[in-house]
Protein backbone atom coordinates (compact mmCIF):
# COMPACT_ATOMS: atom_id res chain seq x y z
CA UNK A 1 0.00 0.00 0.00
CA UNK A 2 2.91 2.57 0.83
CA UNK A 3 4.56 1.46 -2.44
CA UNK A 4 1.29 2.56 -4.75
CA UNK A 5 0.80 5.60 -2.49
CA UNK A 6 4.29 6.91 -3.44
CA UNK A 7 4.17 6.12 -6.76
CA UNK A 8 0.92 7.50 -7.02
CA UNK A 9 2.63 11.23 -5.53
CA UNK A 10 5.34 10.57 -8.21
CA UNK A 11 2.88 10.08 -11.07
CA UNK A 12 1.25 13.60 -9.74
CA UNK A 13 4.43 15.51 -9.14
CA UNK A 14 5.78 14.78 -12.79
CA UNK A 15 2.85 15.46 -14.11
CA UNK A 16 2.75 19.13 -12.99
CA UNK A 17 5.81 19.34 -14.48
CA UNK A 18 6.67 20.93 -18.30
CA UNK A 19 10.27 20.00 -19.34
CA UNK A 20 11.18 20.43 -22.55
CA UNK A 21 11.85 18.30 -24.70
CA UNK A 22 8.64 16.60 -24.40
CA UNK A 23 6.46 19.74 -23.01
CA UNK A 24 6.57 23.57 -23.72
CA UNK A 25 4.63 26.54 -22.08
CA UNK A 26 4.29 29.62 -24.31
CA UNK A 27 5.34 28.23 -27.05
CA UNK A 28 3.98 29.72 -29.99
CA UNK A 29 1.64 28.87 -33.11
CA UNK A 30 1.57 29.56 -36.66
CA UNK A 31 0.09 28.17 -39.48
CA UNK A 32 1.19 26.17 -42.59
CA UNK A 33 -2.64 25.35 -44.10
CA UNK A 34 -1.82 21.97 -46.02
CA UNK A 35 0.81 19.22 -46.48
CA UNK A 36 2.78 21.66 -50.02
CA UNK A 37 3.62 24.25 -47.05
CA UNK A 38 3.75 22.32 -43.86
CA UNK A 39 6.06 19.91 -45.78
CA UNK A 40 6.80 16.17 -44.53
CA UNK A 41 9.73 14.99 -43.32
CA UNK A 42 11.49 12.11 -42.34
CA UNK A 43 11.30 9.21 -39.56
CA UNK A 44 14.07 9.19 -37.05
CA UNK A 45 13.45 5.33 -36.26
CA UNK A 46 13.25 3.74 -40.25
CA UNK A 47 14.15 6.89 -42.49
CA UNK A 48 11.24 6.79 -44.70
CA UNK A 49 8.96 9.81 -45.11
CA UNK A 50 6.11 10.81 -42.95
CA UNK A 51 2.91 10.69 -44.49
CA UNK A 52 0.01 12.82 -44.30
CA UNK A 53 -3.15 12.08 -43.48
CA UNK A 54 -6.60 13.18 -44.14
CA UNK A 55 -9.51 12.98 -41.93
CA UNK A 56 -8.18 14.56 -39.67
CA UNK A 57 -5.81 16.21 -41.46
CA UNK A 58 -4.48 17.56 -38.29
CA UNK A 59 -0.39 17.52 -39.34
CA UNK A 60 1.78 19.92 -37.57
CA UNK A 61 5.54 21.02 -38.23
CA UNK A 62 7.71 21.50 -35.21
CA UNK A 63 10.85 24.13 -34.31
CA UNK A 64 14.02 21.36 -34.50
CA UNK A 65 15.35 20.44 -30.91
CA UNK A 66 11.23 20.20 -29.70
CA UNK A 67 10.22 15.92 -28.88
CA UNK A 68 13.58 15.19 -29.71
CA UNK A 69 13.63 16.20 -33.53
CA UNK A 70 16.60 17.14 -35.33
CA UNK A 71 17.82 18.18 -38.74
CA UNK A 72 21.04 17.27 -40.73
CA UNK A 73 23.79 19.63 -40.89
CA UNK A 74 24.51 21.88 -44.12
CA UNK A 75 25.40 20.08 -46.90
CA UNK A 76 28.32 22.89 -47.94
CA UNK A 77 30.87 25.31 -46.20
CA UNK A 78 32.01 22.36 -43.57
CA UNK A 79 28.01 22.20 -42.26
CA UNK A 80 28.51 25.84 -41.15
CA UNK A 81 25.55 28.28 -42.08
CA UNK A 82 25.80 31.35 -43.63
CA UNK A 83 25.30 34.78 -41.80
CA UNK A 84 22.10 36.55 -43.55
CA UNK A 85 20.42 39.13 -41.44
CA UNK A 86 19.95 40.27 -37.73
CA UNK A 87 16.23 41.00 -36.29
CA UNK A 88 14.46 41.67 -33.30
CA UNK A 89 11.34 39.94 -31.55
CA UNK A 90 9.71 42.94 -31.23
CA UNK A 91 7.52 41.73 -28.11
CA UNK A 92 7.49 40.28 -24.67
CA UNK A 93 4.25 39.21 -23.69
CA UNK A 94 6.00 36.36 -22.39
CA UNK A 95 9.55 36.96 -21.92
CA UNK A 96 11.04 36.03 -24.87
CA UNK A 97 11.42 39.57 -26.35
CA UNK A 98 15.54 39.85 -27.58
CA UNK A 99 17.48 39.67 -30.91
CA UNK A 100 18.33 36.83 -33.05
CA UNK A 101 20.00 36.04 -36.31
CA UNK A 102 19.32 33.76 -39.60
CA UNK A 103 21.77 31.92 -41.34
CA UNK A 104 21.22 30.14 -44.16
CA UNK A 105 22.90 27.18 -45.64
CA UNK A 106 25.88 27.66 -48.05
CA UNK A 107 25.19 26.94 -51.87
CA UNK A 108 21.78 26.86 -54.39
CA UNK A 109 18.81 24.91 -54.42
CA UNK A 110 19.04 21.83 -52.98
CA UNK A 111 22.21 22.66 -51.10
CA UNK A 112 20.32 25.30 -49.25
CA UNK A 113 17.97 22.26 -48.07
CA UNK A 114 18.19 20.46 -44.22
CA UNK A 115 17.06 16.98 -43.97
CA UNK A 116 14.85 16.90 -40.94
CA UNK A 117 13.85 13.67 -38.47
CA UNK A 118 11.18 13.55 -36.53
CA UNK A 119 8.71 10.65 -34.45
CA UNK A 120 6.48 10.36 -37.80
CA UNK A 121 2.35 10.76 -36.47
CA UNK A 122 3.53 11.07 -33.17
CA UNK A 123 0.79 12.83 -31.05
CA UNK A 124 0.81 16.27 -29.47
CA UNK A 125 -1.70 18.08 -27.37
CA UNK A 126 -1.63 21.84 -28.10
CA UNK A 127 -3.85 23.94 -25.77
CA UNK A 128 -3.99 27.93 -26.40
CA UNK A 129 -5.94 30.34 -24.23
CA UNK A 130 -8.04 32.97 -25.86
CA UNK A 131 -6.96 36.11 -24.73
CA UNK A 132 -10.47 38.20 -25.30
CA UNK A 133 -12.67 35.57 -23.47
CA UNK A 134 -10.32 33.25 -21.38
CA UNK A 135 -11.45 29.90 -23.35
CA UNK A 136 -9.52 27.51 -23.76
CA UNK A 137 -8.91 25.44 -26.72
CA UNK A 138 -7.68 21.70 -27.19
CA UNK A 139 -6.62 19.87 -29.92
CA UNK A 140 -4.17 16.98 -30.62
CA UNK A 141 -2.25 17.16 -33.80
CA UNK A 142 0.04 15.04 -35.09
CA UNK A 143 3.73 15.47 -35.86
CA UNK A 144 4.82 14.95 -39.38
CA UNK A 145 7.50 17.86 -40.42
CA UNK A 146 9.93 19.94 -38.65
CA UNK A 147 11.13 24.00 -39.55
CA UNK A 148 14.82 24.07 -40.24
CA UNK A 149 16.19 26.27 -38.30
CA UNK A 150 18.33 27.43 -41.62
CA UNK A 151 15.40 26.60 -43.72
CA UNK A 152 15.84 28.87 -47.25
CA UNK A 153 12.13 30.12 -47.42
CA UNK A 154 11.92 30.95 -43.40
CA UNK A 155 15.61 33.02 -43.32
CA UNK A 156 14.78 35.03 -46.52
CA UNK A 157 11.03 35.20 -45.04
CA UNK A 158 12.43 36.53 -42.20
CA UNK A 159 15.08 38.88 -43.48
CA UNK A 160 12.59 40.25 -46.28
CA UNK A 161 10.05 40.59 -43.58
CA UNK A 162 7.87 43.67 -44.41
CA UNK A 163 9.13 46.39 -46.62
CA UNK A 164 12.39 44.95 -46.62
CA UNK A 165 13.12 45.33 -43.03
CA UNK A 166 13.08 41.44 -40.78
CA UNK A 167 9.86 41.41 -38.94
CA UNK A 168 9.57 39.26 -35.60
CA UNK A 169 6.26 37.64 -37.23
CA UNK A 170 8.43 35.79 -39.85
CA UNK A 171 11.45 34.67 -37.55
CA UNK A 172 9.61 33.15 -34.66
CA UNK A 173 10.31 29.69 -35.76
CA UNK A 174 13.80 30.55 -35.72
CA UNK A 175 14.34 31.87 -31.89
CA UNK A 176 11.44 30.42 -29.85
CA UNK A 177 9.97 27.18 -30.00
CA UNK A 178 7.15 27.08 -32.74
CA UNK A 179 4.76 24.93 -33.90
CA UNK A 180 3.73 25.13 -37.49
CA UNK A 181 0.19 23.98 -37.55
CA UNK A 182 -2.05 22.89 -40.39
CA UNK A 183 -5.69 24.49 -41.12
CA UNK A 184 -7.69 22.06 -39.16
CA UNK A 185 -5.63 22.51 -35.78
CA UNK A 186 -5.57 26.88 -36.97
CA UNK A 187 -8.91 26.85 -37.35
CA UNK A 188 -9.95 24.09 -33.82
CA UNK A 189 -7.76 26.13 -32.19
CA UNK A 190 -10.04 29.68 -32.70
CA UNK A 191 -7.95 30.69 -35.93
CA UNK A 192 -5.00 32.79 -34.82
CA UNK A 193 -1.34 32.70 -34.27
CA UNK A 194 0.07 33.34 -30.47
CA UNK A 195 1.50 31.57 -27.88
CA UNK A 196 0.17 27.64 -26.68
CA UNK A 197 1.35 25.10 -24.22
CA UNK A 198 2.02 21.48 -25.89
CA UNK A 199 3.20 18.44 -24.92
CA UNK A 200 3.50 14.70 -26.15
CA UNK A 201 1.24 12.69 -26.46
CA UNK A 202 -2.42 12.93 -27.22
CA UNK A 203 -5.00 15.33 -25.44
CA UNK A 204 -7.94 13.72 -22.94
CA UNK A 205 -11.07 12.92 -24.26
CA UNK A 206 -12.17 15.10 -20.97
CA UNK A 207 -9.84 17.97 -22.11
CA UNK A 208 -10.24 17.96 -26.35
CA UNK A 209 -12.52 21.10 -26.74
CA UNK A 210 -12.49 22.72 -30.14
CA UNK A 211 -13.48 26.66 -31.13
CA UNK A 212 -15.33 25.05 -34.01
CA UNK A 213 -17.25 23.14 -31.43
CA UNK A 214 -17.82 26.29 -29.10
CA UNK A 215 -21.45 27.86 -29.37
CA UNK A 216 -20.28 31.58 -28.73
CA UNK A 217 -20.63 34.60 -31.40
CA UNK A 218 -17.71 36.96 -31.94
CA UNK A 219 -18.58 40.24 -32.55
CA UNK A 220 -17.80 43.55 -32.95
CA UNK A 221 -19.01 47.06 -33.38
CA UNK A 222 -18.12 48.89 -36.67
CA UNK A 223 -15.21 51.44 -35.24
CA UNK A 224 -14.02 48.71 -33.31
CA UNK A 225 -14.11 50.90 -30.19
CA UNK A 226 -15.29 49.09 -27.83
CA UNK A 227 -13.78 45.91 -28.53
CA UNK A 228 -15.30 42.69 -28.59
CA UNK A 229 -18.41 41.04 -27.46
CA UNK A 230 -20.29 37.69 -26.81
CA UNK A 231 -23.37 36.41 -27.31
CA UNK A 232 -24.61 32.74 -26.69
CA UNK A 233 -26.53 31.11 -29.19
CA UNK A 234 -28.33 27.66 -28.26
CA UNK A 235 -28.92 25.83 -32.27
CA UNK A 236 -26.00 24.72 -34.06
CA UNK A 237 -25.26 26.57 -37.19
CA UNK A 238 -28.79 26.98 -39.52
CA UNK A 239 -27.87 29.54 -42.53
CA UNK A 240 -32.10 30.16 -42.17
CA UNK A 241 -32.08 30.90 -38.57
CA UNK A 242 -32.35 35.14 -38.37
CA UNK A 243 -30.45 36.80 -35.83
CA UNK A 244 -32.46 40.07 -34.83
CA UNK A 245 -31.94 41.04 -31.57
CA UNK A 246 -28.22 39.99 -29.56
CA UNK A 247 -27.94 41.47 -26.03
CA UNK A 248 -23.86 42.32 -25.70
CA UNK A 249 -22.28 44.18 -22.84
CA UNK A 250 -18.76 46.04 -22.92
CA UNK A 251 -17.22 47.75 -20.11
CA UNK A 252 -18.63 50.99 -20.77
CA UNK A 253 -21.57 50.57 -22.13
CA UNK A 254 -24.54 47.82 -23.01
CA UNK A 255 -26.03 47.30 -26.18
């Protein structure tokens, strides 16, 4: 009995825990849509590709170095990358606000390219907080591809950025750990990019809430002044159901 009861406060203790590699807190999310721009890489056990799969098509692309995948070194230049540009993470909601720089293989074309391993359909739970009504999302996704951190199309992404000058919302995968998601995680996991906690391994039935599955209505008043409000509707989606009155309430004022 005292043997299950301290294994029991083990199993409890590690579980609070979030170590990476196998667990991140604020990491953060973008999106890659489909399988041509989320890519597929290979398996770190046999070597063969990873395969995506439909239904759901819930593929995701992780930052190298996160659940233990890796990528080969440059092909040219002795392995070592190529200075291309400085930037700055222009915010620190979270504490990862600082500088950074890309490199970029040495060579053309394929030479520019970074084989990448990782656990192929390997599970992940990704939970992310909406920061206007304090919902929280979760979805499991599964891992199939990996962002190089010398990747040609993220550096010159990133050192383009907009109007020439690197912008932070290009070079996140390259400083902070990212996860690259696909359009059906984006859009279960209320459609925009920020930070998320994730971890290995797939998310409780208990826990898996989706914003496609969430019965609230965004919306917001023509200047945008007052910011956003909520209303609760009670029939799933019916394109001949008429909204004609919605009862909102903002901080200064109800409507």
């Amino acid at each position: 009995m005292l043997g299950l009861l301290i294994s029991s406060i083990l199993l409890k203790m590690c579980s609070s825990q979030c170590d990476a590699p196998w667990c991140y807190e604020n990491a953060y999310m973008t999106v890659c849509h489909d399988e041509e721009e989320c890519g597929l890489v290979s398996d770190k056990t046999t070597g063969s590709g990873c395969e995506w799969v439909q239904n759901p098509a819930n593929g995701v692309a992780v930052r190298p170095g996160m659940f233990e995948s890796y990528c080969d070194k440059c092909k040219n230049n002795d392995g070592v990358p190529l200075f291309l540009c400085s930037y700055e993470l222009g915010f620190d909601e979270v504490g990862h606000s600082g500088s950074g720089s890309a490199y970029i293989c040495a060579g053309d074309g394929d030479d520019q390219k970074q084989t990448c391993y990782v656990n192929c359909g390997a599970e992940l739970c990704i939970r992310r907080t909406d920061s206007d009504t304090g919902k929280i999302f979760y979805k499991t996704a599964r891992m199939v591809s990996s962002c190089p951190e010398h990747h040609p199309v993220n550096t010159k992404q990133c050192c383009a950025g907009t109007d020439g000058e690197p912008d932070w919302a290009h070079c996140t995968c390259l400083q902070r750990p990212t996860v690259d998601v696909s359009d059906d995680v984006y859009d279960d996991l209320g459609q925009s990019n920020g930070f998320i906690d994730v971890w290995y391994g797939a998310c409780s039935d208990s826990d898996e809430y989706h914003a496609t599955d969430d019965g609230s209505i965004k919306l917001v008043n023509q200047d945008n002044i007052s910011g956003y409000y909520y209303g609760i509707h009670v029939h799933a989606y019916n394109p001949n159901i008429v909204v004609t009155t919605v009862k909102a309430k903002s901080a200064n004022v109800d409507y």
